[in-house]
C-alpha atoms as a PDB file:
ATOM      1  CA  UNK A   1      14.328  27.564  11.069  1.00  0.00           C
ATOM      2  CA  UNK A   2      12.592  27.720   7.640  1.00  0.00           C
ATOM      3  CA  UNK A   3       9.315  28.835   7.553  1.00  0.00           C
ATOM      4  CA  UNK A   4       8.231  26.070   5.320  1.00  0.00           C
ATOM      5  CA  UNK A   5       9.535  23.443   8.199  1.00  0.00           C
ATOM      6  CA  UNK A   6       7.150  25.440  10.702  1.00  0.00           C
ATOM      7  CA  UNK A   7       3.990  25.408   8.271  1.00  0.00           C
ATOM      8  CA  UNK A   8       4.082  21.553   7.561  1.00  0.00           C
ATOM      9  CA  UNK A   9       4.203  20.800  11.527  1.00  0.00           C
ATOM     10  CA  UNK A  10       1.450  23.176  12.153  1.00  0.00           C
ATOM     11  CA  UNK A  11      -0.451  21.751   9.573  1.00  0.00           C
ATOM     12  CA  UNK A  12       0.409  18.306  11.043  1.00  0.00           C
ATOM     13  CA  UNK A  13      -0.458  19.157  14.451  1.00  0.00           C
ATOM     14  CA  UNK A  14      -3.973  20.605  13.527  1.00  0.00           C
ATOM     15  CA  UNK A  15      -4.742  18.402  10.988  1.00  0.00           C
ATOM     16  CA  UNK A  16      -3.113  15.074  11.160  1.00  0.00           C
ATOM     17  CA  UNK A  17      -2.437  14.838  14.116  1.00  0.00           C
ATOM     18  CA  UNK A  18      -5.989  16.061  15.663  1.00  0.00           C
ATOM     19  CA  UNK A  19      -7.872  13.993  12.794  1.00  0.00           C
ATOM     20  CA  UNK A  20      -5.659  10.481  14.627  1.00  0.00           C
ATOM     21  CA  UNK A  21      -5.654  11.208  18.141  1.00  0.00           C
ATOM     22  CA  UNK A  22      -6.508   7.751  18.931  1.00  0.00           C
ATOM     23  CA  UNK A  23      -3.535   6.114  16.819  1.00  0.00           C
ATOM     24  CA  UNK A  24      -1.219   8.733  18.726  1.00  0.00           C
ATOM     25  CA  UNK A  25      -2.578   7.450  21.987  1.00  0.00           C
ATOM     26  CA  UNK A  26      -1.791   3.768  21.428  1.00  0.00           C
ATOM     27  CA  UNK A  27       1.587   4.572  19.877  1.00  0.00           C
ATOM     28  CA  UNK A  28       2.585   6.435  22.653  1.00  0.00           C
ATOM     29  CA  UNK A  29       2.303   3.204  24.875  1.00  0.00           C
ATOM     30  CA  UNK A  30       4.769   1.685  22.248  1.00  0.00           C
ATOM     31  CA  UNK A  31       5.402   0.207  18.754  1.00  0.00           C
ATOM     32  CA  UNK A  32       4.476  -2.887  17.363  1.00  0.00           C
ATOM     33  CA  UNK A  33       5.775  -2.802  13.260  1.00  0.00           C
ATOM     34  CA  UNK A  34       4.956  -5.227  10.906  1.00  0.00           C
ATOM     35  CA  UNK A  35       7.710  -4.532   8.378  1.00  0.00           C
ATOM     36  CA  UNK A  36      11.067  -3.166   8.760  1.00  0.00           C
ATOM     37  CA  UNK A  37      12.214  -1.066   5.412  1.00  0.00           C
ATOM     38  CA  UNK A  38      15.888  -0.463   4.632  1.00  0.00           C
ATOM     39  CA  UNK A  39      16.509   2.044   2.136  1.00  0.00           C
ATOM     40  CA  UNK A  40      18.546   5.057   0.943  1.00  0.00           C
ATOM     41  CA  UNK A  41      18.768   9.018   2.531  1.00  0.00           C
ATOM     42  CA  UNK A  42      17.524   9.863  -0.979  1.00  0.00           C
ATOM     43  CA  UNK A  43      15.031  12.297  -0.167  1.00  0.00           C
ATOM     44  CA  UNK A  44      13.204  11.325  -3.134  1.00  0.00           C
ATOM     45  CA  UNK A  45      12.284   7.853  -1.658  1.00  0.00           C
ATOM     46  CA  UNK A  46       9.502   8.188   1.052  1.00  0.00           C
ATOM     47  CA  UNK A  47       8.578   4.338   2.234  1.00  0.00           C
ATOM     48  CA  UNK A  48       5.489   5.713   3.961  1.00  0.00           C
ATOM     49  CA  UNK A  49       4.597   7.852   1.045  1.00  0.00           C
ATOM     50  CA  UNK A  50       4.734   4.773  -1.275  1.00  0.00           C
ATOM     51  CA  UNK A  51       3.156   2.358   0.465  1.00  0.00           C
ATOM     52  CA  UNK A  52       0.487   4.967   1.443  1.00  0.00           C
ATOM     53  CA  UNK A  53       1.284   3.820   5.491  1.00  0.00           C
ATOM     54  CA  UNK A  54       0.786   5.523   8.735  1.00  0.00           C
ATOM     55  CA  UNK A  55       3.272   6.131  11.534  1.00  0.00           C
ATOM     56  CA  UNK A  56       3.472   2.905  13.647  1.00  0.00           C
ATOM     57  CA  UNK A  57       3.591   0.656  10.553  1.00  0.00           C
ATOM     58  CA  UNK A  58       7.011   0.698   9.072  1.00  0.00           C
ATOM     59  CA  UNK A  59      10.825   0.133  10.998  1.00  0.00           C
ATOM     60  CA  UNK A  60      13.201   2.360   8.903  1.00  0.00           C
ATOM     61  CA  UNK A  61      16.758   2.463   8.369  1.00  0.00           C
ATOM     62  CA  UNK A  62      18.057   4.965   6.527  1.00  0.00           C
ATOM     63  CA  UNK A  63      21.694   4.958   4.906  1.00  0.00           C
ATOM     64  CA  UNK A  64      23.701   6.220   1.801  1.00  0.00           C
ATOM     65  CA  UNK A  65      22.743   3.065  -1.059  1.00  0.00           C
ATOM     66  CA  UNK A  66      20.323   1.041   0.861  1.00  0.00           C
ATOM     67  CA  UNK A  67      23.134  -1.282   2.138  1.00  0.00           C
ATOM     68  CA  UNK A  68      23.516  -3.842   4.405  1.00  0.00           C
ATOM     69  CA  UNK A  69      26.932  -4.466   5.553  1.00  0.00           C
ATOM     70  CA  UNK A  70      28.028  -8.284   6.481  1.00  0.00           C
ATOM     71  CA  UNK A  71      27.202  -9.339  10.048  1.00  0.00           C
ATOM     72  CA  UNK A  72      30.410  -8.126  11.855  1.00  0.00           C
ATOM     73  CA  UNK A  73      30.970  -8.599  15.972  1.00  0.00           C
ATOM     74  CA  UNK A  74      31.155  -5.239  15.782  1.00  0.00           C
ATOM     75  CA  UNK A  75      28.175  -3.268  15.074  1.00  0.00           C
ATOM     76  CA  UNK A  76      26.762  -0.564  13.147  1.00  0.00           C
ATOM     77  CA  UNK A  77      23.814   1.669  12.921  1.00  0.00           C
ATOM     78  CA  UNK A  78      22.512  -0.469  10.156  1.00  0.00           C
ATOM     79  CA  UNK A  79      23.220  -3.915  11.878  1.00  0.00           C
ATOM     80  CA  UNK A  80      21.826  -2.870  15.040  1.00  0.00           C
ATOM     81  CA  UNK A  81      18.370  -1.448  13.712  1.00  0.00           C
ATOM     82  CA  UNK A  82      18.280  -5.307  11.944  1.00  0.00           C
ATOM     83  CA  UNK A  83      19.132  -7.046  14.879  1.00  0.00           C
ATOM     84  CA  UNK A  84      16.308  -5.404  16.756  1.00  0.00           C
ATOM     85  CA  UNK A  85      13.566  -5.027  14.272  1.00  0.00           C
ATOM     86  CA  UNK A  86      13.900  -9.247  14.057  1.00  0.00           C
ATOM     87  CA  UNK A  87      15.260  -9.879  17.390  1.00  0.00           C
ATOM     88  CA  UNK A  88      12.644  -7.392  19.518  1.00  0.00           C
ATOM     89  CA  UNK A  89      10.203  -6.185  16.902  1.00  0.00           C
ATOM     90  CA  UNK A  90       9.586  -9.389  15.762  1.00  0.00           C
ATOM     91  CA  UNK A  91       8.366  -7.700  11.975  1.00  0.00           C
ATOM     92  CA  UNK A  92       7.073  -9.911   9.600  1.00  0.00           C
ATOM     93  CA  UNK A  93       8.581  -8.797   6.750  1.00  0.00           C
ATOM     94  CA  UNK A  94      12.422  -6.949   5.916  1.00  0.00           C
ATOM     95  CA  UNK A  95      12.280  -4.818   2.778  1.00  0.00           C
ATOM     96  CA  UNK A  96      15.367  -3.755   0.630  1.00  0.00           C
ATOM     97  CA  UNK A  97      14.284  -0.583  -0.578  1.00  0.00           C
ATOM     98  CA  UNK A  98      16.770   0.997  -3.611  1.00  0.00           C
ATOM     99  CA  UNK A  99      15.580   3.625  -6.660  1.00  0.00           C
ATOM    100  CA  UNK A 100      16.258   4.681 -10.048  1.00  0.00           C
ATOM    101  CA  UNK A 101      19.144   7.800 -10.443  1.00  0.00           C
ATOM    102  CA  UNK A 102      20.522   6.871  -6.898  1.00  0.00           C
ATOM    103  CA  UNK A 103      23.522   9.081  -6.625  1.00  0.00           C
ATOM    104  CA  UNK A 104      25.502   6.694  -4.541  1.00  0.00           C
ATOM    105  CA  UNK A 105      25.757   3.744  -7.016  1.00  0.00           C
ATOM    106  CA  UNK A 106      26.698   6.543  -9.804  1.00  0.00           C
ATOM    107  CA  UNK A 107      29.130   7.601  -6.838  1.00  0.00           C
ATOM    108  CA  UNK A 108      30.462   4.194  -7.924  1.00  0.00           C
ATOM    109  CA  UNK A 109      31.746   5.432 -11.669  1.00  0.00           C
ATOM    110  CA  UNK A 110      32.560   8.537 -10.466  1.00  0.00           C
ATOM    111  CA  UNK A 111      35.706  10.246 -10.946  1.00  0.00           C
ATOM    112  CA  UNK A 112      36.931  13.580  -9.505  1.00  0.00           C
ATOM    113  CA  UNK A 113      37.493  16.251 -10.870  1.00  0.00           C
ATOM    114  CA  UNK A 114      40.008  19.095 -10.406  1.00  0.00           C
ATOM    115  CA  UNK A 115      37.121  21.166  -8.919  1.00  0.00           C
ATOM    116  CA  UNK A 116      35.953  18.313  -6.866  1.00  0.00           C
ATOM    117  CA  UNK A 117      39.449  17.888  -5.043  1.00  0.00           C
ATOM    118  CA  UNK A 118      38.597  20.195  -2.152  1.00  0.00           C
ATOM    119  CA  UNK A 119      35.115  18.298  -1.462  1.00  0.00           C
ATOM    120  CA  UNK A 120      35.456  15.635   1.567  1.00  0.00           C
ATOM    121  CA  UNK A 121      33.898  12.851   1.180  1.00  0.00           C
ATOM    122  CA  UNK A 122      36.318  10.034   2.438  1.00  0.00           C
ATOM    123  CA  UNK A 123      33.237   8.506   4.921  1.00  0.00           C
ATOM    124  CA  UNK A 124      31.212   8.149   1.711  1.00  0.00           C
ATOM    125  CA  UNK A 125      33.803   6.371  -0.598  1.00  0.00           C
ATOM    126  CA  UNK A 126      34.737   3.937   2.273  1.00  0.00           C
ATOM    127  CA  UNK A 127      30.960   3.234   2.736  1.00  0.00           C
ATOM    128  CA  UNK A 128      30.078   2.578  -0.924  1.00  0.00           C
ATOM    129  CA  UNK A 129      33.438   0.024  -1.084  1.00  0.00           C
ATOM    130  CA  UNK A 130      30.614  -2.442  -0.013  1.00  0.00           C
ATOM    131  CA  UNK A 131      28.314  -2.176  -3.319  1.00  0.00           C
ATOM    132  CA  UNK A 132      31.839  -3.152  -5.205  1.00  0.00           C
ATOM    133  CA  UNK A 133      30.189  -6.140  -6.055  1.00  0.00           C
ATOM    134  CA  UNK A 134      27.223  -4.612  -7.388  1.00  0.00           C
ATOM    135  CA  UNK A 135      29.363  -1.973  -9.738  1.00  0.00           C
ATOM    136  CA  UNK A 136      31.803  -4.868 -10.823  1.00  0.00           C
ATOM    137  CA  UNK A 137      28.942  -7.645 -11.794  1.00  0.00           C
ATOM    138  CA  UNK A 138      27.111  -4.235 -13.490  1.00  0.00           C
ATOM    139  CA  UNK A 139      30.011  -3.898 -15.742  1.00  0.00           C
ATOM    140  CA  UNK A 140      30.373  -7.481 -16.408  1.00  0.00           C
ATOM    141  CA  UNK A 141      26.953  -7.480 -17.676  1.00  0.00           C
ATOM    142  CA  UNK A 142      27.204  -4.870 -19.772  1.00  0.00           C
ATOM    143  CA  UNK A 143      29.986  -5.373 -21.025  1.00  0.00           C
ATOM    144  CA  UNK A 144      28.007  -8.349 -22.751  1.00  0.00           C
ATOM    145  CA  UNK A 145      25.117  -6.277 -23.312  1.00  0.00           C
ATOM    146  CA  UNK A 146      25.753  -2.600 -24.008  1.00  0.00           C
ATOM    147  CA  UNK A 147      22.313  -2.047 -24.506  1.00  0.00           C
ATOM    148  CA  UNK A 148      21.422  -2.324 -21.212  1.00  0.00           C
ATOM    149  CA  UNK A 149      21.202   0.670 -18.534  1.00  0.00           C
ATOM    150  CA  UNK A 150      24.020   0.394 -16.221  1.00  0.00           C
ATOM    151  CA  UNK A 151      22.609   2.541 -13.758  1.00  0.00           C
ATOM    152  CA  UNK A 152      19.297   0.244 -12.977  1.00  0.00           C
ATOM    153  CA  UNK A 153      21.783  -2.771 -13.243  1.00  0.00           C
ATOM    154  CA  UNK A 154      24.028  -1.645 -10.594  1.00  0.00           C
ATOM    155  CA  UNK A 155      20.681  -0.166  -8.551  1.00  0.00           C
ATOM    156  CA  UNK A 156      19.234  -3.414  -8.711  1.00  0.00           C
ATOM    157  CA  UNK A 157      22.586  -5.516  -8.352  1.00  0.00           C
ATOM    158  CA  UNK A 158      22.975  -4.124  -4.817  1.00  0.00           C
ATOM    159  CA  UNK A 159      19.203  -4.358  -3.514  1.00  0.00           C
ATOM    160  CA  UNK A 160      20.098  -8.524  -4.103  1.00  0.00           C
ATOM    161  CA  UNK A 161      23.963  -8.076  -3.057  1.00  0.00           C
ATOM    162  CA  UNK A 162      21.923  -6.419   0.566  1.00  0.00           C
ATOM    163  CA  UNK A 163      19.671  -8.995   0.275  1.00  0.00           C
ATOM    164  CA  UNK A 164      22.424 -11.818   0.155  1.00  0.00           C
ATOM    165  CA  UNK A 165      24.215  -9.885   3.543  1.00  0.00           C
ATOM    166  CA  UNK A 166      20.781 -10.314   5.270  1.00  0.00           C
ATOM    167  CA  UNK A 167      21.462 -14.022   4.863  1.00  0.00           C
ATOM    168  CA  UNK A 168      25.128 -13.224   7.017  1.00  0.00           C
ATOM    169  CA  UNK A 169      22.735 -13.006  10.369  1.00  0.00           C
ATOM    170  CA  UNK A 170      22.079 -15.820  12.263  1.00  0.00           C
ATOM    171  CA  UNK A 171      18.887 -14.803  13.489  1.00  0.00           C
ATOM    172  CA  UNK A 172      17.715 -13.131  10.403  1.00  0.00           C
ATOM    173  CA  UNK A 173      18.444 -17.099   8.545  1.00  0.00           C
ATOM    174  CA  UNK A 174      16.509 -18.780  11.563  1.00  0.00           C
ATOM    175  CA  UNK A 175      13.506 -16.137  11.662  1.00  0.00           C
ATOM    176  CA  UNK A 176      13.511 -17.267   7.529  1.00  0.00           C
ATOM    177  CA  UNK A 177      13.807 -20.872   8.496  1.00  0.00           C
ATOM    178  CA  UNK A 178      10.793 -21.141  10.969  1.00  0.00           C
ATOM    179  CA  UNK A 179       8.632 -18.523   8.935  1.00  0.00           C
ATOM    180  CA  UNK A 180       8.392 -15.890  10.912  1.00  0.00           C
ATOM    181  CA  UNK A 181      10.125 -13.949   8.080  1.00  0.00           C
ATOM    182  CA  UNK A 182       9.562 -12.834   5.022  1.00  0.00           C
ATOM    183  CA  UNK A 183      12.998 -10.858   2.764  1.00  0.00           C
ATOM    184  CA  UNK A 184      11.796  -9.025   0.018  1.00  0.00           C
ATOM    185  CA  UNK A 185      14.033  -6.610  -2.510  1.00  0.00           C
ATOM    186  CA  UNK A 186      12.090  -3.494  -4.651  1.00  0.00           C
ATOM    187  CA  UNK A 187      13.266  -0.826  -7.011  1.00  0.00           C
ATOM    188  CA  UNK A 188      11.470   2.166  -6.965  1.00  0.00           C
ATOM    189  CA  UNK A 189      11.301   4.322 -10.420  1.00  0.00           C
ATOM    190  CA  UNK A 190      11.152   7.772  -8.782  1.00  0.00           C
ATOM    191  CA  UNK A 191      10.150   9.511 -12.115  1.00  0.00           C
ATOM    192  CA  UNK A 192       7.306   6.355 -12.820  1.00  0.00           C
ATOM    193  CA  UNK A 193       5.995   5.563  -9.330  1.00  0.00           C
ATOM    194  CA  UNK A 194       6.716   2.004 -10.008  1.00  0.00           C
ATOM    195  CA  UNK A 195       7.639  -0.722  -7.949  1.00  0.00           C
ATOM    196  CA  UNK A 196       9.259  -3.721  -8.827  1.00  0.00           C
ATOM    197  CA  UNK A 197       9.983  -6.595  -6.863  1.00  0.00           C
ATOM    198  CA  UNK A 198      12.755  -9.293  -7.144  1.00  0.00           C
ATOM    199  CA  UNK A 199      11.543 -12.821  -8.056  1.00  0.00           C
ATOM    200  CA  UNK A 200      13.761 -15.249  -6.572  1.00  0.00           C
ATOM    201  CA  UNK A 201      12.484 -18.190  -8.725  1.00  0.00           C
ATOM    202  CA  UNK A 202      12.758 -16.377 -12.032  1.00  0.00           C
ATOM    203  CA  UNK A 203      16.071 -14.039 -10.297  1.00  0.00           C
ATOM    204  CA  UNK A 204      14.584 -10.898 -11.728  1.00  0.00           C
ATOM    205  CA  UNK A 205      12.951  -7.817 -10.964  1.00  0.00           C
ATOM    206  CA  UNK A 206       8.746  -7.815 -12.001  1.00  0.00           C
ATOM    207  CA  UNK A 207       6.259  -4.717 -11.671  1.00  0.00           C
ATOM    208  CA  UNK A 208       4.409  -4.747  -9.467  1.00  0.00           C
ATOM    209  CA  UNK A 209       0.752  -4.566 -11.059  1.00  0.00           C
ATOM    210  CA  UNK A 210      -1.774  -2.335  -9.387  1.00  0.00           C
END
């Protein structure tokens, strides 16, 4: 194990740790979230780190592109950490989570090389066929706009395309229709700090000021 791995939990456990006993001692009893985050394995994008939190606070699903597949009888990782943050959890708020340079909506463009032949990664192109729609309304747009950055477009395409899947779960539409729920989508700017947040009257993405 790296030494660096060891340091940060020793510092934890002396410091951290010691300095929140009390928040340890109640957390150890159980969890009681008030906002579930889904974002990417990008290990640029720390939700706690951003929202300056501390353990107990945030539900977190990790996966390649912050996606949400559509609500399937069958169930995945993903589906089942939704289904019980709004079915057991009861949070009061589910958060897309994408970034700026996410490598799998590049992954979308990509195309292999001869060097790049040898490199499995047939789990990864099956799981990004589900942003399709995000890379193929991206291109539309540009395509009328060349100006535009195709990256952000696509980034922010699929934080609404996730947020549109959300609405493929019965309980996640009834926790929305009795307002126990809140959806919200953000891009984080990794190199900026910035958050933006998707305005569903105006159907953009604002900063959000601080």
């Amino acid at each position: 194990m790296k030494k660096v791995h060891l340091d940060g939990y020793r510092k934890f456990k002396k410091e951290y740790f010691k300095d929140n006993k009390k928040l340890f001692d109640e957390l150890a009893l159980g969890q009681k979230p008030h906002s579930m985050i889904i974002t990417c394995s990008d290990s640029r994008v720390s939700p706690v780190k951003i929202l300056s939190g501390v353990p107990g606070e945030l539900f977190i699903a990790r996966n390649i592109g912050n996606i949400v597949p559509p609500y399937e009888t069958t169930k995945g990782a993903t589906q089942s950490a939704i289904e019980y943050a709004v079915n057991v959890l009861k949070v009061d708020s589910l958060i897309i989570l994408g970034h700026s340079a996410c490598g799998a909506c590049a992954h979308l463009y990509h195309e292999k090389t001869e060097d790049e032949e040898h490199v499995e990664l047939s789990h990864v192109d099956e799981w990004l066929t589900l942003a399709y729609p995000a890379k193929h309304n991206a291109i539309l747009e540009c395509i009328h706009n060349p100006e535009k950055n195709r990256a952000e477009i696509t980034e922010k395409n699929n934080i609404q395309l996730s947020i549109q899947r959300l609405m493929t779960y019965p309980y996640v539409v009834e926790a929305l229709e009795n307002g126990s729920l809140e959806i919200h989508g953000w891009w984080y700017d990794i190199g900026t700090g910035d958050l933006e947040s998707y305005d569903y009257s105006e159907k953009i993405f604002k900063k959000i000021s601080i």
